[in-house]
N, C-alpha and C. Protein backbone atom coordinates (compact mmCIF):
# COMPACT_ATOMS: atom_id res chain seq x y z
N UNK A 1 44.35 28.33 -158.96
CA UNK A 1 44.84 26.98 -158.77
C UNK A 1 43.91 26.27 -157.78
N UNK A 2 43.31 25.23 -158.24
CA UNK A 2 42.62 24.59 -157.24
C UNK A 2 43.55 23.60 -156.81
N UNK A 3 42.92 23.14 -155.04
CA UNK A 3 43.87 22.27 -154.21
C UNK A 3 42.59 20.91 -153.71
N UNK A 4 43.33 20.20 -153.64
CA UNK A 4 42.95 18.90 -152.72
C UNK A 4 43.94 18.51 -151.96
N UNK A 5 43.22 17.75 -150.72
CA UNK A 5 43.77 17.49 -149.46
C UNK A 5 43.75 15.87 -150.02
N UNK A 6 45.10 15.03 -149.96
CA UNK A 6 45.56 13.96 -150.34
C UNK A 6 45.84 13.17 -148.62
N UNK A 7 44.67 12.40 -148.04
CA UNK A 7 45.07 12.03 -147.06
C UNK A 7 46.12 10.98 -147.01
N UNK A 8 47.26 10.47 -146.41
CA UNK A 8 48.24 9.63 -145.93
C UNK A 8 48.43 8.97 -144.59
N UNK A 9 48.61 7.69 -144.34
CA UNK A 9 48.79 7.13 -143.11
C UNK A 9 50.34 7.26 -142.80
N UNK A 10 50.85 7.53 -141.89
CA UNK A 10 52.01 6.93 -141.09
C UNK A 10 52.00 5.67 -140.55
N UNK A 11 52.37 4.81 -141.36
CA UNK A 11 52.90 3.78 -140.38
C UNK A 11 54.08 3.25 -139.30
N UNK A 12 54.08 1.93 -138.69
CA UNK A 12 55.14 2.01 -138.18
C UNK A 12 55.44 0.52 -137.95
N UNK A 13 56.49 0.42 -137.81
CA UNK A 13 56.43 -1.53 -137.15
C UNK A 13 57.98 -1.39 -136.14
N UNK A 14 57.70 -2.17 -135.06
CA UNK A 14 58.88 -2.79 -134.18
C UNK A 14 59.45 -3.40 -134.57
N UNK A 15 60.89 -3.12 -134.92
CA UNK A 15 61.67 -4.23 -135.45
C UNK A 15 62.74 -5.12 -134.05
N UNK A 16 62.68 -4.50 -132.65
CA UNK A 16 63.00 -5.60 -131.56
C UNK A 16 62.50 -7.12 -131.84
N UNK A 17 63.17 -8.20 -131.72
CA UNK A 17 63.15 -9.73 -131.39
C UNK A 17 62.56 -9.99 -132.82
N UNK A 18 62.22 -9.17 -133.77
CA UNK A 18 61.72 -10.17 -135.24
C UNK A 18 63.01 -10.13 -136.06
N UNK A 19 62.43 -11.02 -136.95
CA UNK A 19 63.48 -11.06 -138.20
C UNK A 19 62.66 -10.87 -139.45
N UNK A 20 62.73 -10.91 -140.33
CA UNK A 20 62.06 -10.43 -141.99
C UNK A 20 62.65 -11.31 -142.98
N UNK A 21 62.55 -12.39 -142.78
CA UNK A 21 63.31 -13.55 -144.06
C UNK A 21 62.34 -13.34 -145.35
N UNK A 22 63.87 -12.78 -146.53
CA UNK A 22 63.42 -12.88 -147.74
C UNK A 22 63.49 -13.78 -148.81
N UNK A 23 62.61 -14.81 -149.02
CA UNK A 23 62.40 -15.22 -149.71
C UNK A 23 63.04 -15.55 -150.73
N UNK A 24 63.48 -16.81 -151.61
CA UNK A 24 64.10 -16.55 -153.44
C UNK A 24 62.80 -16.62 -153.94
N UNK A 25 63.07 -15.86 -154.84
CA UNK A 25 61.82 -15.56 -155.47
C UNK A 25 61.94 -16.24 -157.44
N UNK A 26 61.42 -17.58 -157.74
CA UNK A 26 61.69 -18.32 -158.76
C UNK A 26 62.39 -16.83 -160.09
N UNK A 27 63.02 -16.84 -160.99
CA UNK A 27 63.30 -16.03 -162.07
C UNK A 27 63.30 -14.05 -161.38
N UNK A 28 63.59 -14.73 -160.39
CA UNK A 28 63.80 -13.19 -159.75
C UNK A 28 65.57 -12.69 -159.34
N UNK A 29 66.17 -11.72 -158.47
CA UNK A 29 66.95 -11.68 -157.87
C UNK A 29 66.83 -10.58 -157.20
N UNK A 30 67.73 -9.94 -156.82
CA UNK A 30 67.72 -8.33 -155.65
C UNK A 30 68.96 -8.26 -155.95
N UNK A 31 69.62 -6.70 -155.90
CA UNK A 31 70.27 -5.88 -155.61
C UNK A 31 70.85 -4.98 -155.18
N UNK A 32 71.61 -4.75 -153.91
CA UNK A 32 71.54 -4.16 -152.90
C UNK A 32 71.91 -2.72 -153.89
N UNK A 33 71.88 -1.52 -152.87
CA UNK A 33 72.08 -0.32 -153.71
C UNK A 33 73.75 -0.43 -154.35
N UNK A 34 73.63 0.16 -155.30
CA UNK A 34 75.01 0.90 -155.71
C UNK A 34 75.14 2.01 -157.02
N UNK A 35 76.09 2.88 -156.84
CA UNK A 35 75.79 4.04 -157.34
C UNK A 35 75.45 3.75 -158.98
N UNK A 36 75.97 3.13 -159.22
CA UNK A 36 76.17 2.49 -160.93
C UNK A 36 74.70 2.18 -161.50
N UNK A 37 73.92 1.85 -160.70
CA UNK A 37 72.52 1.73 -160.35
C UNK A 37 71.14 2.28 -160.26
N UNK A 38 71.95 3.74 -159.98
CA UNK A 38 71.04 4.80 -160.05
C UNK A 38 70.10 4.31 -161.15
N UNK A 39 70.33 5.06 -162.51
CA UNK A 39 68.94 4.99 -163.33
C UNK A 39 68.37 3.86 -163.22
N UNK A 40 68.98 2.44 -162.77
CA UNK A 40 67.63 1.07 -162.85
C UNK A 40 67.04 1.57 -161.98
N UNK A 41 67.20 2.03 -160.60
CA UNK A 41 66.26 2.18 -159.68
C UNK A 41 65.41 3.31 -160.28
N UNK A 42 65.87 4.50 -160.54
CA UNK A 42 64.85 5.21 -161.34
C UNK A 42 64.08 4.89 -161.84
N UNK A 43 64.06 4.30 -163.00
CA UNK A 43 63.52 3.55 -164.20
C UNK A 43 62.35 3.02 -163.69
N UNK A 44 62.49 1.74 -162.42
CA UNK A 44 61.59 1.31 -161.85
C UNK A 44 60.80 1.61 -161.03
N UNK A 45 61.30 2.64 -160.59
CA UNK A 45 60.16 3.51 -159.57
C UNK A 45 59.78 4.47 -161.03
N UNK A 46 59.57 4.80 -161.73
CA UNK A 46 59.06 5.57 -162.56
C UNK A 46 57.85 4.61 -163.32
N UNK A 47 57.96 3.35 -163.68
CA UNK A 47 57.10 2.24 -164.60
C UNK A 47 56.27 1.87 -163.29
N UNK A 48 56.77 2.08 -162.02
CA UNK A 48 55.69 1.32 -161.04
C UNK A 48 54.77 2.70 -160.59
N UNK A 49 54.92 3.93 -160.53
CA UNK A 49 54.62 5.17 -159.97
C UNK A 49 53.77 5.61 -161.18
N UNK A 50 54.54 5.99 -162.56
CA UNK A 50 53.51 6.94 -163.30
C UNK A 50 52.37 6.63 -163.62
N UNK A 51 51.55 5.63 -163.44
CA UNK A 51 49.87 5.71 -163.43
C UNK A 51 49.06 5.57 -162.48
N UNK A 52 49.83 6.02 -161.21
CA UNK A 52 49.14 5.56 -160.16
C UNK A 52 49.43 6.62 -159.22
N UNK A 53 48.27 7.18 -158.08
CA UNK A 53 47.71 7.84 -157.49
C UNK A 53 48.63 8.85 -156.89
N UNK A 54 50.11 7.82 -156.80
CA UNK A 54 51.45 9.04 -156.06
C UNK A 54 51.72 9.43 -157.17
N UNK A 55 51.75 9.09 -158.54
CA UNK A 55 52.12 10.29 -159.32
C UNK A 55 51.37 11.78 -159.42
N UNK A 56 50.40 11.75 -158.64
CA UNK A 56 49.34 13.52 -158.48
C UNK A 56 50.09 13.80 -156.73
N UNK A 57 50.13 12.66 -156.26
CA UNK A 57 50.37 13.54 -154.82
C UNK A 57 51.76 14.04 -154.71
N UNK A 58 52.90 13.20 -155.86
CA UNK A 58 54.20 13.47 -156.03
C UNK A 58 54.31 13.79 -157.35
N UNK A 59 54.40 14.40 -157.58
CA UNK A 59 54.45 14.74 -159.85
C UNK A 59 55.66 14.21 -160.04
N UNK A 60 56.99 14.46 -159.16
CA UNK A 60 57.93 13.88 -159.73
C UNK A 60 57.89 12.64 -159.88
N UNK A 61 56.55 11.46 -159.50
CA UNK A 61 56.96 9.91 -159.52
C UNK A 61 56.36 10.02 -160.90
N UNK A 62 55.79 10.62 -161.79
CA UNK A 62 55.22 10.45 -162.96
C UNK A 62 55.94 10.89 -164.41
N UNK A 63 57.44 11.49 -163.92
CA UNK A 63 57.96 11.79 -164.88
C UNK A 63 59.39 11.03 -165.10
N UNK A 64 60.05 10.63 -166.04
CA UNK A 64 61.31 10.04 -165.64
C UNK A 64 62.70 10.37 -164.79
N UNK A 65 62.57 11.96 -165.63
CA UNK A 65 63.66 12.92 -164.97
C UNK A 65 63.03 13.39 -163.78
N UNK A 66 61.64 13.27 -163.48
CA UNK A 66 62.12 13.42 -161.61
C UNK A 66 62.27 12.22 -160.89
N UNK A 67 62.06 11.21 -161.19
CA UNK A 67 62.29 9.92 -160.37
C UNK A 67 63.94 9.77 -160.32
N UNK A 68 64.65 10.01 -161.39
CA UNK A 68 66.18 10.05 -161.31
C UNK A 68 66.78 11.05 -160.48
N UNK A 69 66.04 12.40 -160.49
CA UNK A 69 66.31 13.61 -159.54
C UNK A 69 66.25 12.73 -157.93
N UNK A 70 65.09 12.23 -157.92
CA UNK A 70 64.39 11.90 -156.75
C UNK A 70 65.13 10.50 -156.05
N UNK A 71 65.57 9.81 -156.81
CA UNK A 71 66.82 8.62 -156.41
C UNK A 71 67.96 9.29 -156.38
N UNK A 72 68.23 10.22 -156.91
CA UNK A 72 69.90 11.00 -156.35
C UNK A 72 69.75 11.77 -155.21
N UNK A 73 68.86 12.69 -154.83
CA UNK A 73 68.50 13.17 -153.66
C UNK A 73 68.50 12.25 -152.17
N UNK A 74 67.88 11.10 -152.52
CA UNK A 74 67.49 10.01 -151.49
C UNK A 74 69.12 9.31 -151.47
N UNK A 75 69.94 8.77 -152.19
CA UNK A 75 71.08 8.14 -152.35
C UNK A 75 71.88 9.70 -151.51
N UNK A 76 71.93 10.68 -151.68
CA UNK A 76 72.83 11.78 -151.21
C UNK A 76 72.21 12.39 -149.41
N UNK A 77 71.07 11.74 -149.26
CA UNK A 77 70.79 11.94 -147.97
C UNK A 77 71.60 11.56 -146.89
N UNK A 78 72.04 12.78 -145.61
CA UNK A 78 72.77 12.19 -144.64
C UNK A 78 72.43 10.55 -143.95
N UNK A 79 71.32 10.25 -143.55
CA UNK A 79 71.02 8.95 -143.42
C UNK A 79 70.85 7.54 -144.60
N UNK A 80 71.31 8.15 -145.83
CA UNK A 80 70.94 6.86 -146.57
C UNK A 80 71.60 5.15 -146.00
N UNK A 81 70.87 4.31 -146.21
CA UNK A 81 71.15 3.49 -145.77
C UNK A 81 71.39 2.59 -147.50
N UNK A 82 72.10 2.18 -147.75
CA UNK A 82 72.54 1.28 -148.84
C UNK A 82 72.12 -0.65 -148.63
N UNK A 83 72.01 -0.56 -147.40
CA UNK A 83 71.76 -1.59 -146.64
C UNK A 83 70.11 -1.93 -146.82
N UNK A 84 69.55 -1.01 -146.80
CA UNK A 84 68.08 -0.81 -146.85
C UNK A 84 67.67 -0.21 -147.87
N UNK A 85 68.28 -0.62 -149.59
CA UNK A 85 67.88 -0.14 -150.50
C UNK A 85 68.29 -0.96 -151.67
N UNK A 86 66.94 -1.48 -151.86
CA UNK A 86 67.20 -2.77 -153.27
C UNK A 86 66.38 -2.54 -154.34
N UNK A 87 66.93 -3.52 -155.35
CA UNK A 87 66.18 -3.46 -156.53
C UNK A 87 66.08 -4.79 -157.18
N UNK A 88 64.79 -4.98 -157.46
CA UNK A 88 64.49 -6.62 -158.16
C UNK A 88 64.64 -6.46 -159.38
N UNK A 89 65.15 -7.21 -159.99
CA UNK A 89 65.21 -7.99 -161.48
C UNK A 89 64.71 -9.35 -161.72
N UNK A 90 64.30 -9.11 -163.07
CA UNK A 90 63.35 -10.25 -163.20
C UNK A 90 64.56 -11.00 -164.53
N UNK A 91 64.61 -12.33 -164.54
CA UNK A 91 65.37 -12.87 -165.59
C UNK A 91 64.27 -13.40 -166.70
N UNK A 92 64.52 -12.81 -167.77
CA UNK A 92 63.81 -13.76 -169.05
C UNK A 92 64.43 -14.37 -169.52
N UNK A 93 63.41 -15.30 -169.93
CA UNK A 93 63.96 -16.57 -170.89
C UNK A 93 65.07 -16.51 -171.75
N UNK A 94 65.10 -15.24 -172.61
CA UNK A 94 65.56 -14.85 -173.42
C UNK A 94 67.28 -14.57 -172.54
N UNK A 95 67.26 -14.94 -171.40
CA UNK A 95 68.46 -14.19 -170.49
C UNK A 95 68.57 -12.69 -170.45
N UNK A 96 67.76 -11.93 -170.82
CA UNK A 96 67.62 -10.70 -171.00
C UNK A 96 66.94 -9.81 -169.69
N UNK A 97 67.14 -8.85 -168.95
CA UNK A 97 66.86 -8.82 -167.14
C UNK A 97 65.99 -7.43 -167.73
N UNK A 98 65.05 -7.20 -166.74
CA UNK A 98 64.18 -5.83 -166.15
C UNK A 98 63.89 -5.59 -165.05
N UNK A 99 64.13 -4.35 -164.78
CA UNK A 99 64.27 -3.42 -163.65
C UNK A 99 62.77 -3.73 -162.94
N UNK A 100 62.49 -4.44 -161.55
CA UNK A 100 61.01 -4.35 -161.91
C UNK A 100 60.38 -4.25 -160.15
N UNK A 101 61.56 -3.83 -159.19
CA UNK A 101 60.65 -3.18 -158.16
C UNK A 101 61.85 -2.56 -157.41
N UNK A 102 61.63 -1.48 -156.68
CA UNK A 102 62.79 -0.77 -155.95
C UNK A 102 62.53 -0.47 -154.30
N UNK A 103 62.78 -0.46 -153.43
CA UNK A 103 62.82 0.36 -152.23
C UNK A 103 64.10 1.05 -151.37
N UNK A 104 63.96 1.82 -150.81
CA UNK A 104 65.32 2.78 -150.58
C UNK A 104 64.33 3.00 -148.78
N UNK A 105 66.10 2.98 -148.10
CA UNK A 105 65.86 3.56 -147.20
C UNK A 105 66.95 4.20 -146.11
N UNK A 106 66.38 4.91 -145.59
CA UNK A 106 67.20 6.23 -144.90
C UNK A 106 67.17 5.73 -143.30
N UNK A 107 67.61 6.18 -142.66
CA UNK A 107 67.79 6.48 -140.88
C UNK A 107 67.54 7.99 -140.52
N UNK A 108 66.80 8.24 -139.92
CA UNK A 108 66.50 9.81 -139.48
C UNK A 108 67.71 10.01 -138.42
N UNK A 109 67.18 10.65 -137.88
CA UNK A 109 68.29 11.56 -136.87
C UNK A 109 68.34 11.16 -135.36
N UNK A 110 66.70 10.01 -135.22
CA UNK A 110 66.58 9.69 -134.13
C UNK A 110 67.02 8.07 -134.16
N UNK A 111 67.57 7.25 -135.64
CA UNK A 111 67.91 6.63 -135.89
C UNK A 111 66.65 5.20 -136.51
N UNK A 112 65.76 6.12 -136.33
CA UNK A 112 64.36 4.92 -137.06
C UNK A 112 64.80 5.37 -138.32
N UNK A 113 64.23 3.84 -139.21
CA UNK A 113 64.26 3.48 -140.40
C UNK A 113 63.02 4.16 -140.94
N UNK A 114 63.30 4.32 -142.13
CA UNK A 114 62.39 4.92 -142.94
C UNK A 114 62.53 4.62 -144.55
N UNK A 115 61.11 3.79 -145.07
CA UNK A 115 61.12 3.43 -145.86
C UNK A 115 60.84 4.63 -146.98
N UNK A 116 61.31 4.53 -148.06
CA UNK A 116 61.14 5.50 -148.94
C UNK A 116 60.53 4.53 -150.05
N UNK A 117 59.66 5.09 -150.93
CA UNK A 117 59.03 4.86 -151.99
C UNK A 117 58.85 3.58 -152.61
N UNK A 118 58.58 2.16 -151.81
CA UNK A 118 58.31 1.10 -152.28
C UNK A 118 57.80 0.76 -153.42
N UNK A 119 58.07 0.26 -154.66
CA UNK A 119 57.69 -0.10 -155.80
C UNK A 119 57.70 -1.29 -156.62
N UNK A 120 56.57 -1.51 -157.09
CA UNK A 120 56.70 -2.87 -157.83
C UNK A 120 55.90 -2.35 -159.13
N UNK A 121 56.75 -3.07 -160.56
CA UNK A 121 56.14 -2.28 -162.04
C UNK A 121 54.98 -3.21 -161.68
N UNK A 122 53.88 -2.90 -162.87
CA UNK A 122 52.64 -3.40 -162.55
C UNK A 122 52.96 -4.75 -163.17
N UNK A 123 53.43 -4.85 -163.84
CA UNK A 123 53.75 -6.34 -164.74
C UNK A 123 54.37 -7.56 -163.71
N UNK A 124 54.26 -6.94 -162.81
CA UNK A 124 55.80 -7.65 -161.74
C UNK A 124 54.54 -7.87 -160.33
N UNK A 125 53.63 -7.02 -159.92
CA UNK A 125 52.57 -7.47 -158.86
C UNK A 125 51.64 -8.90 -158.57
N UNK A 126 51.74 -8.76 -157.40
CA UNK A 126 51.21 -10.20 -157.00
C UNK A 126 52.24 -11.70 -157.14
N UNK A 127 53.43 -10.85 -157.07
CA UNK A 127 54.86 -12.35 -157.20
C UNK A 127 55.41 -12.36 -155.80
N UNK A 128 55.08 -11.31 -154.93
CA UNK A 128 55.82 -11.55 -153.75
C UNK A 128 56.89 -11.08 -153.78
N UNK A 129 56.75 -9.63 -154.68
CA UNK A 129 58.11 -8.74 -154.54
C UNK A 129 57.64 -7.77 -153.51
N UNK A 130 56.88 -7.32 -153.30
CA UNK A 130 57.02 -6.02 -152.48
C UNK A 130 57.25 -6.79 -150.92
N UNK A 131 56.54 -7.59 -150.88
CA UNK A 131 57.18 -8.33 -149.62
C UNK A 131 58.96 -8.97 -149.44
N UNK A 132 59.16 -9.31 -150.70
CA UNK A 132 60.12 -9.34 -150.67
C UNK A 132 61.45 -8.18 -150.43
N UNK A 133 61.44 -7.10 -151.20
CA UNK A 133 61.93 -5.92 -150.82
C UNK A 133 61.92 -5.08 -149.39
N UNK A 134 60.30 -5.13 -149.07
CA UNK A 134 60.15 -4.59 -147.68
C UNK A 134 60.79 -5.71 -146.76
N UNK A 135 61.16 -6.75 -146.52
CA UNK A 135 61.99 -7.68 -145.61
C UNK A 135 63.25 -7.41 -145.88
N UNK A 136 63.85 -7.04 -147.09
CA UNK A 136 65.54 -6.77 -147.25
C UNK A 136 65.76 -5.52 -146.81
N UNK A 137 64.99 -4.23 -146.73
CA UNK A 137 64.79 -3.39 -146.22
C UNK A 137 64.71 -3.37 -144.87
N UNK A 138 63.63 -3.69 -144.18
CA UNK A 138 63.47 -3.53 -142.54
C UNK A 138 64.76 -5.11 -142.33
N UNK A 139 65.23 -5.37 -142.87
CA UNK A 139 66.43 -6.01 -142.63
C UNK A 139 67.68 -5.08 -142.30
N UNK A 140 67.84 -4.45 -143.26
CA UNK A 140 69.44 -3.61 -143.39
C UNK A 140 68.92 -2.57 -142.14
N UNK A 141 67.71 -1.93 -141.79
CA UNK A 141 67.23 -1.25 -140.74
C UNK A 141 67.58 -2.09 -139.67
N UNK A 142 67.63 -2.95 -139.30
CA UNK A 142 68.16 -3.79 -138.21
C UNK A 142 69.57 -4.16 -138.15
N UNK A 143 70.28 -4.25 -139.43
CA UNK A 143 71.75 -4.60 -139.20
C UNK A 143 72.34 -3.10 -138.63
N UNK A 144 71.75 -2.00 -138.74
CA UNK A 144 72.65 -0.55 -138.28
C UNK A 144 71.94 -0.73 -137.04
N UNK A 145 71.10 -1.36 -136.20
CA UNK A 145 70.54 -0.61 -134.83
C UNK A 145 69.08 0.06 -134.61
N UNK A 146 68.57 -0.01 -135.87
CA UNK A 146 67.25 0.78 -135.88
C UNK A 146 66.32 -0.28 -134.74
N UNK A 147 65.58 0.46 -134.32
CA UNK A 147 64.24 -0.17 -133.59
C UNK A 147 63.03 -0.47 -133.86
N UNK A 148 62.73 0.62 -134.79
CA UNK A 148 61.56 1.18 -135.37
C UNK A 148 61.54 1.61 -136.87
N UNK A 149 60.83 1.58 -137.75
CA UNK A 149 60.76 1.38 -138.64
C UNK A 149 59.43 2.62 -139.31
N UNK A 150 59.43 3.18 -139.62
CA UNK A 150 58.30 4.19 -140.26
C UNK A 150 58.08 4.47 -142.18
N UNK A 151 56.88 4.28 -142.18
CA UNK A 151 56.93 4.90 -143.76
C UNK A 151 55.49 5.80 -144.07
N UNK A 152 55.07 6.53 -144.97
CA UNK A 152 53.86 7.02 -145.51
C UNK A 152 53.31 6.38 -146.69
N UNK A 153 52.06 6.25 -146.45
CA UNK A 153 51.34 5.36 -147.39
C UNK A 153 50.00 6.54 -148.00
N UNK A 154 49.34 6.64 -149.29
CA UNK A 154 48.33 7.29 -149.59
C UNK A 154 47.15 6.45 -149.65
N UNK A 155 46.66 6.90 -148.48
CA UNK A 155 45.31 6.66 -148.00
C UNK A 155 44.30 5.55 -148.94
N UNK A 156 44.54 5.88 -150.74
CA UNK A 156 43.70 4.86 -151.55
C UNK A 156 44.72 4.04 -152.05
N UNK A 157 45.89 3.69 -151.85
CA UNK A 157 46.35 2.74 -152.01
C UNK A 157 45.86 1.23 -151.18
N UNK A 158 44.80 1.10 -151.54
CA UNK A 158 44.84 -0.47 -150.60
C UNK A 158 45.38 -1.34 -150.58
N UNK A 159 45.94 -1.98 -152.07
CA UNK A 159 46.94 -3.08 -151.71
C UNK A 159 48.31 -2.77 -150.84
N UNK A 160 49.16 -1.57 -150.92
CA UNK A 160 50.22 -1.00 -150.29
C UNK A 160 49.58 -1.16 -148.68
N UNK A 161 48.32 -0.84 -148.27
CA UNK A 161 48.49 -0.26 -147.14
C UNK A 161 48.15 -2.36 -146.64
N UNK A 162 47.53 -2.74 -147.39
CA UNK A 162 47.10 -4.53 -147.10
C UNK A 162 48.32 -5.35 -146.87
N UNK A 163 49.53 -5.18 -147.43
CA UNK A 163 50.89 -5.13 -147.30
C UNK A 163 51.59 -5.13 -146.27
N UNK A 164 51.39 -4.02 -145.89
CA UNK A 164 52.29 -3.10 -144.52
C UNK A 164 51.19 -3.58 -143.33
N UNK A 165 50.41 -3.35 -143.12
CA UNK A 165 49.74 -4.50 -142.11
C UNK A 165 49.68 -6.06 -142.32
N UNK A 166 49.58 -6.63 -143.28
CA UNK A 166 49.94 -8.38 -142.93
C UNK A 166 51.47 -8.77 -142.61
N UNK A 167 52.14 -7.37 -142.64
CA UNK A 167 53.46 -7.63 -142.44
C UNK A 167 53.89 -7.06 -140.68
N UNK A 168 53.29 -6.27 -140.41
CA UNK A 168 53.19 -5.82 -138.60
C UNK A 168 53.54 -4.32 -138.83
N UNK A 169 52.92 -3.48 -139.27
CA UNK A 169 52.62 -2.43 -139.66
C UNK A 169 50.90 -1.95 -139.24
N UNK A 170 51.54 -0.84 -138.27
CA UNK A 170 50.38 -0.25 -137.77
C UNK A 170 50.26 1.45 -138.28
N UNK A 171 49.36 1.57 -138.33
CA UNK A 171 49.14 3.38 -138.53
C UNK A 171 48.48 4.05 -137.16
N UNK A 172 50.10 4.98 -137.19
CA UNK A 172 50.39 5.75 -136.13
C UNK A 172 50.07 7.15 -135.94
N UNK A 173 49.39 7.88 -137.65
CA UNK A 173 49.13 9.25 -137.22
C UNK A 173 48.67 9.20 -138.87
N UNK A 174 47.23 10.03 -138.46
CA UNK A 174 46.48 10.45 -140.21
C UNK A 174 47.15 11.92 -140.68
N UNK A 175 47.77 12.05 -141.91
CA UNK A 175 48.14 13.07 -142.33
C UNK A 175 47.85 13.57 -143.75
N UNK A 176 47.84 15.13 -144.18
CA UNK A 176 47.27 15.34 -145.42
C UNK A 176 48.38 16.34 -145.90
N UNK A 177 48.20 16.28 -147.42
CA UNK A 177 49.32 16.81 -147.71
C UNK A 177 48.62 17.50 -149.10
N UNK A 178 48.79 18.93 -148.79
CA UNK A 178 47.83 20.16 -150.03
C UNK A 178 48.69 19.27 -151.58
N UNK A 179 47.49 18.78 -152.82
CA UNK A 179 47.92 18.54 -153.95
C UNK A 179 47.51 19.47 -154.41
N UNK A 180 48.41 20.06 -156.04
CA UNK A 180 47.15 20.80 -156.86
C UNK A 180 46.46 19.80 -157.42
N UNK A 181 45.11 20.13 -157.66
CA UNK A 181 43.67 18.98 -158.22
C UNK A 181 44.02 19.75 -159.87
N UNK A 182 44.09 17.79 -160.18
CA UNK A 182 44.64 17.97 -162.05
C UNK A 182 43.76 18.29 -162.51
N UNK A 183 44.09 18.37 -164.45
CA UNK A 183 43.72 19.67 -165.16
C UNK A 183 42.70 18.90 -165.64
């Protein structure tokens, strides 16, 4: 089995004295979590994940049935925060809706927020959803008390990491994480 070293940033942002106003976003909406919900959020972290770089460093973001594994795990976590976990829909013309960006987030033990798996489908990038999501997020992180705010980003993601810094996101510690190197 051969391995590669998949480098990752830690980021972090202060959430003391700011606020994160989200946006309406024209033919858009959000959805705060709820259990009924599960597979849209799946769904959409699976169409925004499987061709792209976290599907090798995470295999489960590249398959459907692990992204659904992987949203029930995160929803069943002692810290989930419901507050800090949405999902965009897009309205068509047709009145007909798609699942088309997700973020979830937890409270650790020391009570920082922690973003889990930010996503936008590719069809849906460059509208001012992921900004949008990450503000309803480090939002609900502020309505429980959080201070601080943390997430992991993979190192060649540039637009993700271009994101999380124009938004006050700093990287706080370089980390690598053993992949197997595909076939």
């Amino acid at each position: 089995m051969d391995i590669v070293y998949c480098k990752r940033y830690r980021m972090e942002i202060d959430l003391v004295g700011r606020s994160f106003p989200a946006e309406a976003i024209p033919g858009y909406s959000f959805l705060q979590w709820d259990p009924t919900l599960l597979g849209a959020f799946a769904e959409a972290k699976y169409v925004s994940f499987r061709d792209e770089v976290d599907a090798n460093v995470f295999p489960c973001l590249g398959k459907r049935a692990g992204c659904r594994r992987l949203m029930d795990e995160i929803s069943h976590k002692s810290g989930f925060l419901p507050k800090a976990t949405w999902l965009a829909v897009y309205h068509r013309d047709d009145r007909s809706e798609e699942y088309c960006g997700t973020i979830q987030g937890v409270r650790d033990r020391w009570g920082k927020g922690l973003v889990q798996n930010l996503a936008v489908t590719p069809d849906h990038r460059y509208a001012g959803l992921g900004s949008s999501l990450l503000f309803r997020s480090l939002e609900g992180f502020r309505s429980v008390g959080a201070t601080r705010a943390s997430l992991e980003v993979t190192a060649l993601n540039d637009g993700a990491i271009r994101l999380y810094r124009r938004h006050g996101f700093t990287t706080v510690k370089t980390v690598f994480r053993v992949v197997e190197k595909p076939a």
